[in-house]
C-alpha atoms as a PDB file:
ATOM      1  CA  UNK A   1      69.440  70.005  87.629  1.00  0.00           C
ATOM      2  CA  UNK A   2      67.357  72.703  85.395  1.00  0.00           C
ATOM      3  CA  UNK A   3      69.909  74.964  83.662  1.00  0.00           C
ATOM      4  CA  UNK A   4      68.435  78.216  81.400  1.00  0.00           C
ATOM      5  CA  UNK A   5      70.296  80.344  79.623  1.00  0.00           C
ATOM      6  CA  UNK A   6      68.872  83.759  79.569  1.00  0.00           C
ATOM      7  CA  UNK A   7      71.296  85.878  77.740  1.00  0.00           C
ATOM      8  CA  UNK A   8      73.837  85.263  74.828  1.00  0.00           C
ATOM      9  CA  UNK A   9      74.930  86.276  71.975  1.00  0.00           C
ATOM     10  CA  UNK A  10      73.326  83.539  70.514  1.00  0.00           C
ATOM     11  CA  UNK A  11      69.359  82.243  70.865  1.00  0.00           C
ATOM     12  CA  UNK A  12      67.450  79.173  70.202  1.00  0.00           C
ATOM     13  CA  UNK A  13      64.212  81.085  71.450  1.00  0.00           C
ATOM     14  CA  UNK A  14      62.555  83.434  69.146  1.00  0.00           C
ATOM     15  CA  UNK A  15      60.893  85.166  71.435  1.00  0.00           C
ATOM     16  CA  UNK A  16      64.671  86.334  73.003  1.00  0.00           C
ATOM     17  CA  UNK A  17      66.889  88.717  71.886  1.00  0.00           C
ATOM     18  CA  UNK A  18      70.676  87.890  71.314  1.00  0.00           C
ATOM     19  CA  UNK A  19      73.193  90.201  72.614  1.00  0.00           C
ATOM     20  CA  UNK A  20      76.556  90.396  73.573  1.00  0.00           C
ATOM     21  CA  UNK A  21      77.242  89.083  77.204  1.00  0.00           C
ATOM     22  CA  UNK A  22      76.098  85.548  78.635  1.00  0.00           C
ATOM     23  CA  UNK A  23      74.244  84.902  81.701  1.00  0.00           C
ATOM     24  CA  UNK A  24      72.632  81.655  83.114  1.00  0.00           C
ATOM     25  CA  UNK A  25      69.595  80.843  85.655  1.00  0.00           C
ATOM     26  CA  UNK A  26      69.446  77.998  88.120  1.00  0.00           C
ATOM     27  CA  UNK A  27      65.779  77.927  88.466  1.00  0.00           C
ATOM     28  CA  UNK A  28      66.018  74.672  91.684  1.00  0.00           C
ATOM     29  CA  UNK A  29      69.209  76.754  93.396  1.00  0.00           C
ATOM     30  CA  UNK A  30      67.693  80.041  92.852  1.00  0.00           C
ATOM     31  CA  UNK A  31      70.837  81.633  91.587  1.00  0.00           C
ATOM     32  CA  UNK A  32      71.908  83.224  88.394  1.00  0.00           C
ATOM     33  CA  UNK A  33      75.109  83.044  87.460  1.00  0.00           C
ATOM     34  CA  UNK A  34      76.098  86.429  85.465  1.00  0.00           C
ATOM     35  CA  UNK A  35      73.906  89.075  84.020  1.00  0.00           C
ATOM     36  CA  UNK A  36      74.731  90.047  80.353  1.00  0.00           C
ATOM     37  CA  UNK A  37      75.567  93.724  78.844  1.00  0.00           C
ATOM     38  CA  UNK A  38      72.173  94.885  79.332  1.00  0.00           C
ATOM     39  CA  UNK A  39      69.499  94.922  81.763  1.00  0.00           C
ATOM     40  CA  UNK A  40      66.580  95.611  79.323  1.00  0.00           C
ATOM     41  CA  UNK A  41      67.986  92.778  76.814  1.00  0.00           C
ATOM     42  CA  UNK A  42      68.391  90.178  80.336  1.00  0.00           C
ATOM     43  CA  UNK A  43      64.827  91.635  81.919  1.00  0.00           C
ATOM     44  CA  UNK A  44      63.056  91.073  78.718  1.00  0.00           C
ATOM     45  CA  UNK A  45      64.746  87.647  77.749  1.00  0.00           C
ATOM     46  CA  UNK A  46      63.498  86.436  81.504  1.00  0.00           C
ATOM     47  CA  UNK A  47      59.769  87.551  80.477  1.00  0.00           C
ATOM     48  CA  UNK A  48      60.139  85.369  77.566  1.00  0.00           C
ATOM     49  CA  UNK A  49      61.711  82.494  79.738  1.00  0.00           C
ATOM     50  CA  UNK A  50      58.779  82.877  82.143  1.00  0.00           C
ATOM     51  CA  UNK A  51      61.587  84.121  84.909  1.00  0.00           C
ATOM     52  CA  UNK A  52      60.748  87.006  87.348  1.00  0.00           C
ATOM     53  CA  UNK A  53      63.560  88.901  89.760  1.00  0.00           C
ATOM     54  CA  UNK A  54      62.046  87.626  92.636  1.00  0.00           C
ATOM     55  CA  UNK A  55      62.742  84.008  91.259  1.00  0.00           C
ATOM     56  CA  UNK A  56      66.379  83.949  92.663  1.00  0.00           C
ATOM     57  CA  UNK A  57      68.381  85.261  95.837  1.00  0.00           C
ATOM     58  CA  UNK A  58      71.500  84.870  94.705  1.00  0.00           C
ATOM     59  CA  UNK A  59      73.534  86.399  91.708  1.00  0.00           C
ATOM     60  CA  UNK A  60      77.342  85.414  91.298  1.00  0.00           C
ATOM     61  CA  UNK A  61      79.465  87.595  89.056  1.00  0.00           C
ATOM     62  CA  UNK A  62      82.285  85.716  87.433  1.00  0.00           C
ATOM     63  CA  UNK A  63      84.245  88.760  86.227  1.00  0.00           C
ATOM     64  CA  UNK A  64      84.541  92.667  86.203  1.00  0.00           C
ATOM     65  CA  UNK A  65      83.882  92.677  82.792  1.00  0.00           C
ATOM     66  CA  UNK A  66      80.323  95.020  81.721  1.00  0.00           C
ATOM     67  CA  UNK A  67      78.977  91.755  79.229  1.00  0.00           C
ATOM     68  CA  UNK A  68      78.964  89.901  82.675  1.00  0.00           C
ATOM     69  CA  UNK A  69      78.026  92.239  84.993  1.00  0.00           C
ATOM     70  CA  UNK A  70      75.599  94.750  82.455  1.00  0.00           C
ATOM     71  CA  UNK A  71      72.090  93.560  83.694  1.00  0.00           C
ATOM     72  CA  UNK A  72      72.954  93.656  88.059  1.00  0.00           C
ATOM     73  CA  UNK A  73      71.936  97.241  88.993  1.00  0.00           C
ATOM     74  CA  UNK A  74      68.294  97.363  86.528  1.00  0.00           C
ATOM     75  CA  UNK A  75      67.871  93.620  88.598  1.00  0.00           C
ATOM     76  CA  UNK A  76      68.180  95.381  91.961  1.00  0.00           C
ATOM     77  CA  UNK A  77      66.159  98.475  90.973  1.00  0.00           C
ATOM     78  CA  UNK A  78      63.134  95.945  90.261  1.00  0.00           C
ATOM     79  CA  UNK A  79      64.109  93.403  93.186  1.00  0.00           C
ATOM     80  CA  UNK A  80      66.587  94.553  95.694  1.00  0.00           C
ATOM     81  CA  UNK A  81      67.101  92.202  97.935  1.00  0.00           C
ATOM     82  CA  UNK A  82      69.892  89.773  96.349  1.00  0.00           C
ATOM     83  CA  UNK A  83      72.984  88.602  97.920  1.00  0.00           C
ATOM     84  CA  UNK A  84      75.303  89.246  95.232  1.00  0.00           C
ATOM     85  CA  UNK A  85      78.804  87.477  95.456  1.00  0.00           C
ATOM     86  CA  UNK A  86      82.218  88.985  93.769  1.00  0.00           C
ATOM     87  CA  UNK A  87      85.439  88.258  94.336  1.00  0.00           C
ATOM     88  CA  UNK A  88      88.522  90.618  95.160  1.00  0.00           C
ATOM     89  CA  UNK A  89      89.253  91.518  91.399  1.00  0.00           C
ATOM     90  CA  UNK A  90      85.308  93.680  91.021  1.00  0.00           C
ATOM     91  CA  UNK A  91      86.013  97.408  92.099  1.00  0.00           C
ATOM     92  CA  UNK A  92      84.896  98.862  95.627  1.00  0.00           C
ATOM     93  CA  UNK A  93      82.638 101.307  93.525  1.00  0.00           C
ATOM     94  CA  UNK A  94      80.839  98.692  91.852  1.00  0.00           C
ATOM     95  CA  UNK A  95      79.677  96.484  95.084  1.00  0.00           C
ATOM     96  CA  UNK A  96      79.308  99.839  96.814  1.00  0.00           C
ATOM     97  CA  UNK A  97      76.388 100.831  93.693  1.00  0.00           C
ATOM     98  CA  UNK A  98      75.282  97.457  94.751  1.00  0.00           C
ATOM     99  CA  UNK A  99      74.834  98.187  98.128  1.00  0.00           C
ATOM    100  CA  UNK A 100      73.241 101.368  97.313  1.00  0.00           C
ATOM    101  CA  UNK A 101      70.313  99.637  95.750  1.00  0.00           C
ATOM    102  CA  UNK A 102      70.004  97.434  98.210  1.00  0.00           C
ATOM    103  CA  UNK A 103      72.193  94.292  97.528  1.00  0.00           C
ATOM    104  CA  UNK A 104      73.857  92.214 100.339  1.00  0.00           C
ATOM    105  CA  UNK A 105      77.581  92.056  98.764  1.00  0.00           C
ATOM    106  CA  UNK A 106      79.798  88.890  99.794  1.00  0.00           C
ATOM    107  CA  UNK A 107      83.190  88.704  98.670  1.00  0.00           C
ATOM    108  CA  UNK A 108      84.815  85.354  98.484  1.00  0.00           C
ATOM    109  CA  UNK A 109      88.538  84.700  96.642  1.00  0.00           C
ATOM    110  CA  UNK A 110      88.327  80.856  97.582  1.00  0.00           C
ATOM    111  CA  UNK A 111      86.341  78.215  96.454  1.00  0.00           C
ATOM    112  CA  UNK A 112      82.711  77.644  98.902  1.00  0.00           C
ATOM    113  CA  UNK A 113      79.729  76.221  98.775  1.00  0.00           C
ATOM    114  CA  UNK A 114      77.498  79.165  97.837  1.00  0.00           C
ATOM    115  CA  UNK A 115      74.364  76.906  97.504  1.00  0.00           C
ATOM    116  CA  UNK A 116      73.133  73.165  98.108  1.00  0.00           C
ATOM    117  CA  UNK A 117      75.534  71.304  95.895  1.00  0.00           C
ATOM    118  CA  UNK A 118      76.574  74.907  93.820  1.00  0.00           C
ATOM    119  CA  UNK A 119      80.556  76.006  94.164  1.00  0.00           C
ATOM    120  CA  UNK A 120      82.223  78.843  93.637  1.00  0.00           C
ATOM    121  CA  UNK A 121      85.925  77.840  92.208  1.00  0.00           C
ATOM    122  CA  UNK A 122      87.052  81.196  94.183  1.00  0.00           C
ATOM    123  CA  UNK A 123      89.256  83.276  91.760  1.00  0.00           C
ATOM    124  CA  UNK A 124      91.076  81.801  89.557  1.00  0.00           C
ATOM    125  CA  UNK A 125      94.075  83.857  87.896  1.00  0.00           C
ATOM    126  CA  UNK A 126      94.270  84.836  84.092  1.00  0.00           C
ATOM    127  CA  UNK A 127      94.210  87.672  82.465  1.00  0.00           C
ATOM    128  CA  UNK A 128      91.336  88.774  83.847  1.00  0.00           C
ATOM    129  CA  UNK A 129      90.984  87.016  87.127  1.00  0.00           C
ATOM    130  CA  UNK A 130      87.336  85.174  86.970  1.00  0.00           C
ATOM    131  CA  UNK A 131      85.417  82.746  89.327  1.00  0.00           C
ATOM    132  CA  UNK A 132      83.391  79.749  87.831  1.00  0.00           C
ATOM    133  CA  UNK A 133      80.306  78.020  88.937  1.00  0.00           C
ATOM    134  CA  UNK A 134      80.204  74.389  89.961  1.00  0.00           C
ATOM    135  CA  UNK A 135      76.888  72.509  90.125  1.00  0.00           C
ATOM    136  CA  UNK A 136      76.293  68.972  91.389  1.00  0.00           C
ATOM    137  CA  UNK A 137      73.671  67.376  88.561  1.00  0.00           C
ATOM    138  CA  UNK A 138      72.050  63.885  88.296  1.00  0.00           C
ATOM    139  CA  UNK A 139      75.409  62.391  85.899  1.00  0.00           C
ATOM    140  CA  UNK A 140      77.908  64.697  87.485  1.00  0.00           C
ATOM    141  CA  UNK A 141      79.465  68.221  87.690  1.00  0.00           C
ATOM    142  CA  UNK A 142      78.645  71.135  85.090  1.00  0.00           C
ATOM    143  CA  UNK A 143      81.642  73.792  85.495  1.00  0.00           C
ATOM    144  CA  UNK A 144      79.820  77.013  84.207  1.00  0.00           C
ATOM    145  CA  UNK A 145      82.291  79.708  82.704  1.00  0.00           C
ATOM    146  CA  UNK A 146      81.538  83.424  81.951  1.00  0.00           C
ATOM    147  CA  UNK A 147      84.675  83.690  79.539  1.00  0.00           C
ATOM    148  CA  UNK A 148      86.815  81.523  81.078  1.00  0.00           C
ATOM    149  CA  UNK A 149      89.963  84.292  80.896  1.00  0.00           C
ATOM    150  CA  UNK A 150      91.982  81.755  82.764  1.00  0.00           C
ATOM    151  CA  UNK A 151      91.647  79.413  79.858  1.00  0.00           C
ATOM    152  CA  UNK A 152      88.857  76.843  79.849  1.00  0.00           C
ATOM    153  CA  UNK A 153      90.765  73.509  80.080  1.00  0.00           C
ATOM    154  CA  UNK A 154      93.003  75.193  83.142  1.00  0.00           C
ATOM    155  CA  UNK A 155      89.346  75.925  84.727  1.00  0.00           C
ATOM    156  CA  UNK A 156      88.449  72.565  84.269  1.00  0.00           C
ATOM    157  CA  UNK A 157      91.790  71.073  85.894  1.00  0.00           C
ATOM    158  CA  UNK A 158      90.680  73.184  88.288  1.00  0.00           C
ATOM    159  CA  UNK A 159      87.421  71.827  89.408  1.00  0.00           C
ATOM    160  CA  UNK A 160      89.185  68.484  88.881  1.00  0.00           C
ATOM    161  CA  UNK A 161      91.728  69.262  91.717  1.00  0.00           C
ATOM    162  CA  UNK A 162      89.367  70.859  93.747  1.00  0.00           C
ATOM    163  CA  UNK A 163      86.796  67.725  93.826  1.00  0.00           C
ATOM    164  CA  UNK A 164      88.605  65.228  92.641  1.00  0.00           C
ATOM    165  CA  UNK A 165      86.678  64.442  89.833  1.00  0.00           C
ATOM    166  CA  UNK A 166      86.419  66.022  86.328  1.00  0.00           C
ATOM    167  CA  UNK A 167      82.842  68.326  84.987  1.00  0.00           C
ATOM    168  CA  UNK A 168      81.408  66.272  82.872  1.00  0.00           C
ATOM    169  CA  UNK A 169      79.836  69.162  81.166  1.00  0.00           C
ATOM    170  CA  UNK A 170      81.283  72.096  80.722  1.00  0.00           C
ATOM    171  CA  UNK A 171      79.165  75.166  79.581  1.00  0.00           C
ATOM    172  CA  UNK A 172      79.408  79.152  78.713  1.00  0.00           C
ATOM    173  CA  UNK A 173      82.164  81.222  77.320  1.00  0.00           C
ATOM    174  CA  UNK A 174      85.693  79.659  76.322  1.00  0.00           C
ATOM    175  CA  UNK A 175      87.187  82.396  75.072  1.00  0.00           C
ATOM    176  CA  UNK A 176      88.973  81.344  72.139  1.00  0.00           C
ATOM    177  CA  UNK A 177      87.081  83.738  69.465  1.00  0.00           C
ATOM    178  CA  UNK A 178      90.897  84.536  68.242  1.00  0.00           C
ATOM    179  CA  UNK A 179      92.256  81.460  68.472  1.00  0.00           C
ATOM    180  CA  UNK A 180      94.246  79.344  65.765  1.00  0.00           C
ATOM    181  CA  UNK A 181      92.837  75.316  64.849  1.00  0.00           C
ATOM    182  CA  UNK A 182      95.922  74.084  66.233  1.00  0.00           C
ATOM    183  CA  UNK A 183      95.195  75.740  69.967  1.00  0.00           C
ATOM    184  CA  UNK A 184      91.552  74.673  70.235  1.00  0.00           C
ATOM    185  CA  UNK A 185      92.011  71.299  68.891  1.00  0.00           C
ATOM    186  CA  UNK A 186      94.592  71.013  71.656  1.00  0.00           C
ATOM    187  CA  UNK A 187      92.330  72.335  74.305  1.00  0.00           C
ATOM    188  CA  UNK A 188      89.366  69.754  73.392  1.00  0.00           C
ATOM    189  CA  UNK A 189      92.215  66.850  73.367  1.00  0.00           C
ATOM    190  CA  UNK A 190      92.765  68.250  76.706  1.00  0.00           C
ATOM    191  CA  UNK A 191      89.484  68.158  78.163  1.00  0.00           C
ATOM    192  CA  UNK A 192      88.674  65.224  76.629  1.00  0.00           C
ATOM    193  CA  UNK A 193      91.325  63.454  77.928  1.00  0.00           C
ATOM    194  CA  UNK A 194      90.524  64.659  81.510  1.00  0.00           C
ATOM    195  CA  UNK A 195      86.851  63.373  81.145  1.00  0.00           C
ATOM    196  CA  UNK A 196      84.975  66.178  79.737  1.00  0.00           C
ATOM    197  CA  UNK A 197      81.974  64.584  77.852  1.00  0.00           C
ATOM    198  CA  UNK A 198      79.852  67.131  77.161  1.00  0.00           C
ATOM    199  CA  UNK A 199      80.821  70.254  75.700  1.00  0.00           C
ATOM    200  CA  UNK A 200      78.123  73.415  75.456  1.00  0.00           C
ATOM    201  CA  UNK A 201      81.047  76.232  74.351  1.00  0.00           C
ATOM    202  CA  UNK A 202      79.259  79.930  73.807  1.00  0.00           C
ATOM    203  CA  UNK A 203      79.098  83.981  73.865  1.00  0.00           C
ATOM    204  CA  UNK A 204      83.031  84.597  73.111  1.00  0.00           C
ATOM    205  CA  UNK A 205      83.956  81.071  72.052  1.00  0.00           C
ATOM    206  CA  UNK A 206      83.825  81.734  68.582  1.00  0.00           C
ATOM    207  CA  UNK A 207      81.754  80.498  65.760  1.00  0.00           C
ATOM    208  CA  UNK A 208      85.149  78.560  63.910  1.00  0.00           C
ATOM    209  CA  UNK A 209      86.019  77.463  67.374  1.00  0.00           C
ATOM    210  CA  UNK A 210      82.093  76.104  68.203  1.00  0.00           C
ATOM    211  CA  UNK A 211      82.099  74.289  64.688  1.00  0.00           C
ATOM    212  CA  UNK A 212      85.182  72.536  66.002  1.00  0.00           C
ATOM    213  CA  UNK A 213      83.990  71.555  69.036  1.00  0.00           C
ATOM    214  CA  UNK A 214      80.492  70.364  67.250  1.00  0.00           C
ATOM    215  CA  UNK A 215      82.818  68.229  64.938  1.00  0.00           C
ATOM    216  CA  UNK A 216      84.659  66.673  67.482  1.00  0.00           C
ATOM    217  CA  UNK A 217      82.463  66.209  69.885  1.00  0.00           C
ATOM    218  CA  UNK A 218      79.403  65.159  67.478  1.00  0.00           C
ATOM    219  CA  UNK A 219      76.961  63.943  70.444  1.00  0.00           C
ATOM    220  CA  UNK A 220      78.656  65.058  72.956  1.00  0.00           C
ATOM    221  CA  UNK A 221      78.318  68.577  71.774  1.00  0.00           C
ATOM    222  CA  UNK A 222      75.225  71.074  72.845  1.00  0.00           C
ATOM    223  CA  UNK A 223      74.403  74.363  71.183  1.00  0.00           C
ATOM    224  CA  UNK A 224      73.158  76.688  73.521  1.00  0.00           C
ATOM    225  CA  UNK A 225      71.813  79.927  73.102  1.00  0.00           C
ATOM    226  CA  UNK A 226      69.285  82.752  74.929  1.00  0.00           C
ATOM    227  CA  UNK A 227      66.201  80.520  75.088  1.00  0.00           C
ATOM    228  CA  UNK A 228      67.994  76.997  76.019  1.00  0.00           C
ATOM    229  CA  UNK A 229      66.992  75.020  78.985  1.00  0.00           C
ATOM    230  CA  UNK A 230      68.900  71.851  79.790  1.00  0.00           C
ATOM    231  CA  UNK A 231      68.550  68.980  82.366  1.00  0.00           C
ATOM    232  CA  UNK A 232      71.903  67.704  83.341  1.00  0.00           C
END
């Protein structure tokens, strides 16, 4: 399974540009997951990446939140045709806009197949209620987060009781950019203790908490950034 990150706030790619907002391509599923804060920043990052609209069908939004959902409507003005799922926490307005420029807008509150071996969790409350994205890869399952509002290790419990089995990786926002050393070094005890061995934390993670994480994790750690392709 071929993973690219094509917008962060972060970039291992010179020829990207780093912005605020985090969005992820599935080049063999022909899905992104996300779409960043802007649609000039994701369209141009793409061009870089060698990745045209018209290389996926499907986009999956995992939160009402602009740094997530930014880049959608400048993707269907250059490439319409894109089932787009949401889940019951995105505004009418917004999938209406969708429709408008010619998206085919699925809503879906439990967790589904979306994809050959690609899950949605469904909405999962928090905060901010947000869906993640499960993928079936060669040593496991990669649980892909926008921010993970629901907190990342309950996400990960989550995929656990849905499928029985814990991500191995776990990848994309964690949310814990205010957090103190004594919660994150709890929530990496937790997923390490649940089976997490790879760790790829990003966009509002946190810089302290993602030098954590690198610490602890040592090898099992993987910076990501715009730019970053991964086989998993």
């Amino acid at each position: 399974m071929r993973l690219v990150i094509v917008f962060d706030n972060y970039k291992v790619d010179p020829c990207c540009e780093a912005a605020w907002g985090f969005s992820c391509f599935l080049p063999g599923k022909r899905l992104l997951f996300d779409t960043g804060s802007s649609g000039s920043v994701l369209t141009h990052n793409m061009a870089c990446l060698g990745i045209a609209p018209k290389d996926f069908d499907l986009v999956l939004l995992s939160h009402f939140h602009w740094d997530h959902t930014g880049g959608l409507f400048d993707l269907l003005s250059q490439d319409p045709g894109k089932r787009v799922i949401l889940h019951s926490a995105f505004s009418s307005h917004f999938a209406r806009e969708a429709v408008r420029l010619g998206a085919s807008v699925e809503w879906i509150d439990e967790p589904k197949e979306i994809a050959p071996g690609v899950f949605t969790t469904g909405r999962l409350e928090g905060p901010v209620p947000e869906a993640g994205l499960v993928v079936q890869g060669e040593q496991g399952l990669a649980l892909i987060t926008g921010c993970a509002h629901p907190g990342i290790l309950n996400m990960a419990q989550a995929v656990v009781s849905l499928f029985g089995q814990p991500p191995v990786l776990v990848l994309g926002g964690f949310h814990l950019l205010n957090q103190s050393k004594k919660v994150i070094l709890q929530i990496i005890e937790g997923l390490e203790q649940l089976g997490v061995r790879y760790v790829a934390p990003s966009h509002c993670t946190g810089d302290k908490a993602r030098e954590i994480f690198a610490d602890l994790y040592q090898e099992g750690f993987i910076s990501i950034g715009a730019g970053k392709v991964l086989e998993f």
